[in-house]
Protein backbone atom coordinates (compact mmCIF):
# COMPACT_ATOMS: atom_id res chain seq x y z
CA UNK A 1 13.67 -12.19 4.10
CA UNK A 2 11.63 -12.10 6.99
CA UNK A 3 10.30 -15.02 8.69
CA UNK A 4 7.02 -15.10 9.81
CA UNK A 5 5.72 -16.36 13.44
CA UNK A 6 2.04 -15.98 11.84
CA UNK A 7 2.89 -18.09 8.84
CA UNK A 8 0.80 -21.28 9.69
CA UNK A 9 -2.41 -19.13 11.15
CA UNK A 10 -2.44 -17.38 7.15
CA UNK A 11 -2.38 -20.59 6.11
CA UNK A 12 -5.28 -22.24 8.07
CA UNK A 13 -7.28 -19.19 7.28
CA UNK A 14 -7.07 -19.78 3.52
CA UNK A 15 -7.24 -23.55 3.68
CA UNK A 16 -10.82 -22.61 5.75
CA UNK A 17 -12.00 -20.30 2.84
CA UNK A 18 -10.94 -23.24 0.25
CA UNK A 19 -13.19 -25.45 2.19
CA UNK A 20 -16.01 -22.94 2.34
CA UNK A 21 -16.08 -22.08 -1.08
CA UNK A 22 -15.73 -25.97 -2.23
CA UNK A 23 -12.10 -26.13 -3.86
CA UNK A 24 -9.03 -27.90 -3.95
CA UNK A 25 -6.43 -25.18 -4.12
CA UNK A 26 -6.22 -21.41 -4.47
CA UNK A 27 -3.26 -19.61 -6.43
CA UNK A 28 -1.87 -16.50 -6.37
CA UNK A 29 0.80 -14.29 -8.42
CA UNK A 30 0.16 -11.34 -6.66
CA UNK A 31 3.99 -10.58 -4.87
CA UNK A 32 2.30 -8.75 -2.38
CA UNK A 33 0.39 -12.05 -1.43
CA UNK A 34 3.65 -14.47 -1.65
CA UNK A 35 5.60 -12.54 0.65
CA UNK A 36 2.52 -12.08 3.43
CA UNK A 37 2.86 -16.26 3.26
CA UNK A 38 6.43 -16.66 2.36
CA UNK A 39 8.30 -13.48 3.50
CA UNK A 40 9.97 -13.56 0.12
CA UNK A 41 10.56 -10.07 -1.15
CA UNK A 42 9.72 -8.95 -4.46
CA UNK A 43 9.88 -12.42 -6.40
CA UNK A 44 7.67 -13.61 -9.16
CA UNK A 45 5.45 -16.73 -9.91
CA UNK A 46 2.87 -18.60 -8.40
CA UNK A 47 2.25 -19.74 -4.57
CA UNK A 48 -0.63 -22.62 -4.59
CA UNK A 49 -1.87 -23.33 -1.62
CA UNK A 50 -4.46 -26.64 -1.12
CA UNK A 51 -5.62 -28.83 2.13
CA UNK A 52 -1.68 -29.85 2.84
CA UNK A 53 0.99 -28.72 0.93
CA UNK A 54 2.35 -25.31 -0.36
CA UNK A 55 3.56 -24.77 -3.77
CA UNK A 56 5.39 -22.00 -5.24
CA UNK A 57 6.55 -21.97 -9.02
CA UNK A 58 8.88 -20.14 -10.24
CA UNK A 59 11.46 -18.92 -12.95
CA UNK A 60 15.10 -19.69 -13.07
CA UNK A 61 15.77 -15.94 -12.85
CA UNK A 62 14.11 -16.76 -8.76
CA UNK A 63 14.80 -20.34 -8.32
CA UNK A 64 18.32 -20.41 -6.35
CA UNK A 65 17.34 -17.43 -3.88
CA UNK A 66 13.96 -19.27 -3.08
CA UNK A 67 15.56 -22.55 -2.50
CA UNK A 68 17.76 -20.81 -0.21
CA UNK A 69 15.60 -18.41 1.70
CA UNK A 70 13.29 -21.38 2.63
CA UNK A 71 15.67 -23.83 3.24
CA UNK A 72 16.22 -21.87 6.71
CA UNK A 73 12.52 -20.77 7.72
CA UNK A 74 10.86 -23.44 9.95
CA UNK A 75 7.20 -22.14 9.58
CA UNK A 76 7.09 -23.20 6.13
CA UNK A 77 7.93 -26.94 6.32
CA UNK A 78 5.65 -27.74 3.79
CA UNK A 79 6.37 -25.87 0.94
CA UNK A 80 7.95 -27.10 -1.97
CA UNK A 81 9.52 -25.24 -4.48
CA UNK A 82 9.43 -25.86 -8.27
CA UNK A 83 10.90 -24.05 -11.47
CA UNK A 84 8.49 -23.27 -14.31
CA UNK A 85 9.63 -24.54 -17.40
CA UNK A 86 7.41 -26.68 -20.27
CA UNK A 87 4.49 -25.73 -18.84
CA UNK A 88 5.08 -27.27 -15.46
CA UNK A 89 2.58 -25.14 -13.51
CA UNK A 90 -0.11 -26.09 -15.83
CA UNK A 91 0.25 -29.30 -15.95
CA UNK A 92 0.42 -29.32 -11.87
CA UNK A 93 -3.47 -27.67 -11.62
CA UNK A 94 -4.47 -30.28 -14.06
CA UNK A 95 -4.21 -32.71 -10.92
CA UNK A 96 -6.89 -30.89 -9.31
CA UNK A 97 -10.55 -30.86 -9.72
CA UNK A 98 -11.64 -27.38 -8.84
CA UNK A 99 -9.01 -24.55 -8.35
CA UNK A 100 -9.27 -21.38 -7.56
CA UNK A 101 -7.74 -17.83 -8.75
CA UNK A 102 -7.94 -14.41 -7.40
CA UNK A 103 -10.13 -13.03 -9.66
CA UNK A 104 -8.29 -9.21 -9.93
CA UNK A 105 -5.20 -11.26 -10.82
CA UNK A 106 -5.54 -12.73 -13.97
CA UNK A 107 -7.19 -11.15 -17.46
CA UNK A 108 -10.15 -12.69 -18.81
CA UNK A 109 -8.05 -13.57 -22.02
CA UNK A 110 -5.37 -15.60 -19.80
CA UNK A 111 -8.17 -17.67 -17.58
CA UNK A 112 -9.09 -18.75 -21.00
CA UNK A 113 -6.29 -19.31 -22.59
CA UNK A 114 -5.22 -21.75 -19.45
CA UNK A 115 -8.22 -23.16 -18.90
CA UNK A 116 -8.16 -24.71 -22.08
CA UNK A 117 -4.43 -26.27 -21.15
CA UNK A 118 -5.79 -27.78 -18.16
CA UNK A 119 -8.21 -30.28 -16.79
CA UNK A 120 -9.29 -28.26 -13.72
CA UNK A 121 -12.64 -26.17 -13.93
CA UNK A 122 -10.86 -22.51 -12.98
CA UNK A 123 -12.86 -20.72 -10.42
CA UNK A 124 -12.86 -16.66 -9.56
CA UNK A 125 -12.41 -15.60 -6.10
CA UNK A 126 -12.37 -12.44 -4.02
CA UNK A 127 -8.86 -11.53 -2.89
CA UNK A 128 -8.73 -13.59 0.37
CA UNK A 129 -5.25 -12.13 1.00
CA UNK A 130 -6.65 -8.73 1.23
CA UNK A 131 -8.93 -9.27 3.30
CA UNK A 132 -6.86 -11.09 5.83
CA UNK A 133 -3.81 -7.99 5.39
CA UNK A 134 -6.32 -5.59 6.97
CA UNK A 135 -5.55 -6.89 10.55
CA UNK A 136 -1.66 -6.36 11.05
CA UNK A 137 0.34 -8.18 13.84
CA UNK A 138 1.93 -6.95 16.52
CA UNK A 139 5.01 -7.77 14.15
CA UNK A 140 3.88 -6.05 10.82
CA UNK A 141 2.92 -3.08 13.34
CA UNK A 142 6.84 -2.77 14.56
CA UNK A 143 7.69 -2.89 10.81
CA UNK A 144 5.28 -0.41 9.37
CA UNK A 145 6.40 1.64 11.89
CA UNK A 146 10.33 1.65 11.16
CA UNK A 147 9.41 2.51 7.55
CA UNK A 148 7.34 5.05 9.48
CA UNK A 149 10.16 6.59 11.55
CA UNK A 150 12.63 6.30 8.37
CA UNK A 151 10.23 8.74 6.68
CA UNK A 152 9.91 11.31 9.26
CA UNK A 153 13.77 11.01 9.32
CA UNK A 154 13.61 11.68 5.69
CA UNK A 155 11.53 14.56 5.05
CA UNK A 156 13.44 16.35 8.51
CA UNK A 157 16.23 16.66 6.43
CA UNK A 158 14.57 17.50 3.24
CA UNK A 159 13.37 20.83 4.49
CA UNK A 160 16.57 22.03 4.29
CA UNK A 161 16.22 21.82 0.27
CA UNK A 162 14.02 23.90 0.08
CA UNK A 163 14.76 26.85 -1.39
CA UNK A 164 14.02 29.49 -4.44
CA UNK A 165 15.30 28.18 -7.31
CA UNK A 166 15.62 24.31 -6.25
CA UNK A 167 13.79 22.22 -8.93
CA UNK A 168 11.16 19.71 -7.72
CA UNK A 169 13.45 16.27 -9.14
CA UNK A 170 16.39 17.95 -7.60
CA UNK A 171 14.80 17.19 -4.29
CA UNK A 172 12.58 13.83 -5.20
CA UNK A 173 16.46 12.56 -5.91
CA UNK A 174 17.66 13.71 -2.46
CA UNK A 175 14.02 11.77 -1.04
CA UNK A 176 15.17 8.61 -2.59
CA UNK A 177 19.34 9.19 -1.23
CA UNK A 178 17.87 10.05 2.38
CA UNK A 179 15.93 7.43 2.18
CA UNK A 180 17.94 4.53 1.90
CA UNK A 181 20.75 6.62 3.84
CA UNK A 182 18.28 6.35 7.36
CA UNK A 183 17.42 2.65 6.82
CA UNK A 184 14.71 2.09 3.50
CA UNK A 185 15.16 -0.77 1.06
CA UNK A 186 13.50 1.30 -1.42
CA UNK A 187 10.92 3.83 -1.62
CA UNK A 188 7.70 2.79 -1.07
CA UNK A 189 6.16 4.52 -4.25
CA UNK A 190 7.58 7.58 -6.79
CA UNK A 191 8.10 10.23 -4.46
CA UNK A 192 5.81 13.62 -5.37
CA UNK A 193 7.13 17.29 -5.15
CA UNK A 194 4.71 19.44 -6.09
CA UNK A 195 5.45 23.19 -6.32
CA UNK A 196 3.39 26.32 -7.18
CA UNK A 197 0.33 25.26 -9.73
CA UNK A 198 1.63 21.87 -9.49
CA UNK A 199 0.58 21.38 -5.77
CA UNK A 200 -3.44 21.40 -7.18
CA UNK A 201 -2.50 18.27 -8.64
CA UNK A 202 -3.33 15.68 -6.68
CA UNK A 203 -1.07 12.99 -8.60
CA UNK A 204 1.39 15.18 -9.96
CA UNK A 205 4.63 13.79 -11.75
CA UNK A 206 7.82 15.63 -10.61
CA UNK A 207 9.13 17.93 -13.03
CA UNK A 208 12.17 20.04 -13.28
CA UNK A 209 10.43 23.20 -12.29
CA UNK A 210 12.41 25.38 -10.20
CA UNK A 211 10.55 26.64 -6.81
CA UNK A 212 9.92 30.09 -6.19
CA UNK A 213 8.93 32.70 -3.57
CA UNK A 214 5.79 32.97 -2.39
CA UNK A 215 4.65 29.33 -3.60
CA UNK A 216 3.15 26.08 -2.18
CA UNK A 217 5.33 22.88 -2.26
CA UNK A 218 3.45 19.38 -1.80
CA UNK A 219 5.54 16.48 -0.97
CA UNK A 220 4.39 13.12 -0.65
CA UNK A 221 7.01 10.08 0.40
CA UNK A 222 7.46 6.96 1.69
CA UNK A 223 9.11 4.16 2.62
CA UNK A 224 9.71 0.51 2.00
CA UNK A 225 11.51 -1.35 5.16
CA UNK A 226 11.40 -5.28 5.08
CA UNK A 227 8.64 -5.31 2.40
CA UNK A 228 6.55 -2.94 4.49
CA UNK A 229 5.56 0.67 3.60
CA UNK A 230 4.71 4.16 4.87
CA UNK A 231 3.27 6.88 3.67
CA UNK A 232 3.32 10.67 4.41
CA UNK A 233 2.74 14.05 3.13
CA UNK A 234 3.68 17.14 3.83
CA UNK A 235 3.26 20.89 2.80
CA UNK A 236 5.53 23.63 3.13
CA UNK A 237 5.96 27.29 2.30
CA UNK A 238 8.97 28.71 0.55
CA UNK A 239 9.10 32.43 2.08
CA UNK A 240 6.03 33.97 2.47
CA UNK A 241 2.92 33.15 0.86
CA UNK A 242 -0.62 34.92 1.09
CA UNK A 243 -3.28 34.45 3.63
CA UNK A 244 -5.74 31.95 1.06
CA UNK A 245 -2.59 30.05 1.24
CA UNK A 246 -2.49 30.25 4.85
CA UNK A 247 -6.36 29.82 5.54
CA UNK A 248 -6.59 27.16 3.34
CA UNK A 249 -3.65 25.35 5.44
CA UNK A 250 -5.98 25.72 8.59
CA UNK A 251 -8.81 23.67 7.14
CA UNK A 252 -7.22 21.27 6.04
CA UNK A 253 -4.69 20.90 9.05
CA UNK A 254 -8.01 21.17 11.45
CA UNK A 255 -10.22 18.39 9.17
CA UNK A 256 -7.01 15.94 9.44
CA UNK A 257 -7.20 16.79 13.00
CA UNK A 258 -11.02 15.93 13.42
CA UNK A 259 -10.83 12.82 11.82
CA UNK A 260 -7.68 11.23 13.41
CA UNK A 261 -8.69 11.81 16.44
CA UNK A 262 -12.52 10.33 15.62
CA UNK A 263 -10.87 7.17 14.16
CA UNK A 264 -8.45 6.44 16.97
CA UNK A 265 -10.90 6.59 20.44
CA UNK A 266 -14.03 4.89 18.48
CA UNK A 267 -15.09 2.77 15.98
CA UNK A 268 -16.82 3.70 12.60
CA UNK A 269 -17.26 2.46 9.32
CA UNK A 270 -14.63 4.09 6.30
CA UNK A 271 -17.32 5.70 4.35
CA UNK A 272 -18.14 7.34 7.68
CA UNK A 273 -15.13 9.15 8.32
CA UNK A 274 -14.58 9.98 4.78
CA UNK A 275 -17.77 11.84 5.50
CA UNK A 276 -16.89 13.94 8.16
CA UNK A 277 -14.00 15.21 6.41
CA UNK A 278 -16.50 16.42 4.21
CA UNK A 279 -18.91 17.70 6.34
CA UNK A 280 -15.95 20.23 7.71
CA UNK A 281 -14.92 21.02 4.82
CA UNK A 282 -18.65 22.47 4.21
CA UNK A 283 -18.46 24.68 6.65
CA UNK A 284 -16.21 26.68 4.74
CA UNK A 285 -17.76 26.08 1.09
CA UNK A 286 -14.52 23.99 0.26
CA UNK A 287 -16.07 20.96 -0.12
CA UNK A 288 -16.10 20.68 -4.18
CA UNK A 289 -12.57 21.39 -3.85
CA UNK A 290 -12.02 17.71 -1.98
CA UNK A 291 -10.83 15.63 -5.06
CA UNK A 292 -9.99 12.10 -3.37
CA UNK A 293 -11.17 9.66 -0.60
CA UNK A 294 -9.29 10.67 2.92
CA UNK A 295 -7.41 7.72 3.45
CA UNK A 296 -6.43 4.14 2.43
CA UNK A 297 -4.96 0.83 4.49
CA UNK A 298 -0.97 0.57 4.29
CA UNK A 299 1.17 -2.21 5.05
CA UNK A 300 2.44 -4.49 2.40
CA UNK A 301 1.16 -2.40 -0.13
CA UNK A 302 1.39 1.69 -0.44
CA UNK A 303 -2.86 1.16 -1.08
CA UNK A 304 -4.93 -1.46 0.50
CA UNK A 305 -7.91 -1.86 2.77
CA UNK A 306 -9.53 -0.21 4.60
CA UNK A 307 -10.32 2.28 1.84
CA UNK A 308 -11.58 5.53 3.38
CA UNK A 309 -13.87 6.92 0.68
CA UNK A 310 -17.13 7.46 -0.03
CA UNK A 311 -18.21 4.21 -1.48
CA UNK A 312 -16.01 1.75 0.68
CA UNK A 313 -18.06 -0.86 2.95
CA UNK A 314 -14.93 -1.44 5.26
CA UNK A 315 -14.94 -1.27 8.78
CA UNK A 316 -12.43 0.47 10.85
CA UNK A 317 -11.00 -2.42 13.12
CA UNK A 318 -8.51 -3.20 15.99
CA UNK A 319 -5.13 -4.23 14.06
CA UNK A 320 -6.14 -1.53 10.94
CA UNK A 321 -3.06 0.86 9.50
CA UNK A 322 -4.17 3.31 7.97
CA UNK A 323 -3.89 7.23 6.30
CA UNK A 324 -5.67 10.31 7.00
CA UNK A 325 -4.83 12.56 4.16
CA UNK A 326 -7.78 15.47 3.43
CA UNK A 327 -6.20 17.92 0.71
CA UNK A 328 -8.06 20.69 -0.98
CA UNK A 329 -7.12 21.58 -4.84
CA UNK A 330 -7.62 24.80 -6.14
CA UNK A 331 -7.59 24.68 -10.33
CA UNK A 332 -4.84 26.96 -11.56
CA UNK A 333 -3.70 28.13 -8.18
CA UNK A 334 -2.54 25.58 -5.51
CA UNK A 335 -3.00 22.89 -3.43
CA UNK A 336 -2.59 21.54 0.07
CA UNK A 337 -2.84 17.89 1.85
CA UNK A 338 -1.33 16.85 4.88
CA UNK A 339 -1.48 13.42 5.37
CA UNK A 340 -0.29 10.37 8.46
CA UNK A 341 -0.96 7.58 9.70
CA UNK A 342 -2.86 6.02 12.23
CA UNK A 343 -2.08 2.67 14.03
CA UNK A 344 -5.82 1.47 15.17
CA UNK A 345 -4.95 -0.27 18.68
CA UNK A 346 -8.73 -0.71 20.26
């Protein structure tokens, strides 16, 4: 668990947005949203948070290592901890008048299915959480950055694997053994090894193709330290490969280039950078060829603002984390994407 110095500034920022948007309390289930408030890893149920108190409800399978996690963190002095069982959680909102719910969280079937077991009136909200994860800390920076260095470690040593004739699992299982071996608690996502044809796939599922001569291998890893992620990929060359191959590499390398760079000595919105990736890739008739946005937030979660693609309204700020990945897919052939990350410190 980690403890958070920030704990009580979340807080007061969500207690202000309750206030602005007229409610009594706002849940979430979201884990990714309990542990930026709790620092409790991985757990399920729901955190309620109203003018005074904190709440968080969960099932006996969670109950002992909540109790005992927050017995010891002094930031959170006002949570309380309860186990859900005969409909305990419901019958707590019903003490409310208005509360709210995060309204990517919960199905339209299940808002009505509890609002009809409670007395509250059940209000949607925009994902407050999100918003407020954009900005890291100075802490969250030091930890996104271990999972950072943990990955660099990791895909170091995976070069050495590969070879003709190594299949693509054979070297997503070494990923997940390297990682935990330099420090991870877990991957941050399925790792992707992506060889020959495979590599114009942007989301390809690791098979157990063997890797030849001559081809392109995409790999894309990261990992999870303390509840916070990374995310990096990498393409490599086993033997030699032909000059598209090598061209192709260029562009892309120089477009990642142009927009890291752009994004770390000024400010522009997402969409804008997304565009100049696109613009360079013009240059060369390549755009088409562009399948994804070029980047997305990181921290808590592998994917979260700011989104860096064509339709995104988020600003690049001071205190962002973020990916520059620009790949370019080629339908029956190959692809390539390099992709890191950039810590936004002005």
């Amino acid at each position: 668990m980690i403890y958070f110095t920030n704990s009580d500034k979340r807080i007061k920022k969500i207690r202000e947005f309750l206030q602005s948007k007229k409610i009594d309390c706002l849940f979430t289930k979201n884990p990714s949203n309990i542990f930026y408030i709790t620092g409790l890893v991985d757990v399920e149920g729901y955190l309620l948070i109203d003018k005074d108190n904190l709440f968080f409800f969960t099932s006996p399978l969670y109950i002992y290592e909540s109790l005992d996690s927050f017995r010891y963190n002094s930031n959170l002095k006002t949570l309380f901890i309860k186990e859900v069982k005969n409909k305990t959680f419901q019958k707590f909102l019903s003490k409310y008048e208005k509360t709210g719910f995060i309204n990517m969280e919960i199905s339209y079937h299940s808002y009505k299915n509890l609002q009809k077991e409670i007395k509250t009136k059940l209000i949607p909200v925009d994902d407050i959480f999100l918003e407020l994860r954009k900005i890291k800390t100075d802490n969250e920076i030091e930890l996104i950055k271990k999972a950072q260095d943990i990955t660099e470690k990791t895909i170091d040593k995976i070069k050495e694997y590969i070879k003709e004739g190594v299949k693509e699992l054979d070297i997503v299982a070494e990923i997940k053994y390297q990682l935990i071996k330099n420090g991870a608690r877990k991957d941050a996502f399925e790792p992707i090894v992506a060889s020959g044809v495979h590599s114009s796939y942007p989301h390809h599922k690791s098979k157990n193709k063997e890797i030849k001569n001559g081809e392109v291998i995409v790999i894309d890893l990261g990992a999870d330290f303390s509840g916070y992620k990374s995310d990096l990929t990498k393409t490599f060359f086993c033997g030699k490969v032909n000059d598209e191959i090598k061209r192709i590499y260029k562009i892309v390398e120089e477009t990642k280039n142009i927009c890291s760079e752009l994004v770390e000595n000024q400010n522009f919105n997402a969409n804008q950078i997304y565009q100049k990736a696109v613009e360079n890739f013009k240059k060369y008739n390549l755009e088409k060829f562009f399948l994804h946005g070029l980047g997305h937030g990181i921290g808590i979660d592998v994917h979260e603002k700011p989104y860096l693609n064509k339709k995104s309204k988020d600003k690049i700020e001071k205190g962002n984390v973020f990916t520059i990945e620009p790949g370019i897919y080629i339908n029956k052939k190959f692809g390539i994407r390099l992709e890191s990350m950039v810590f936004k410190y002005n």
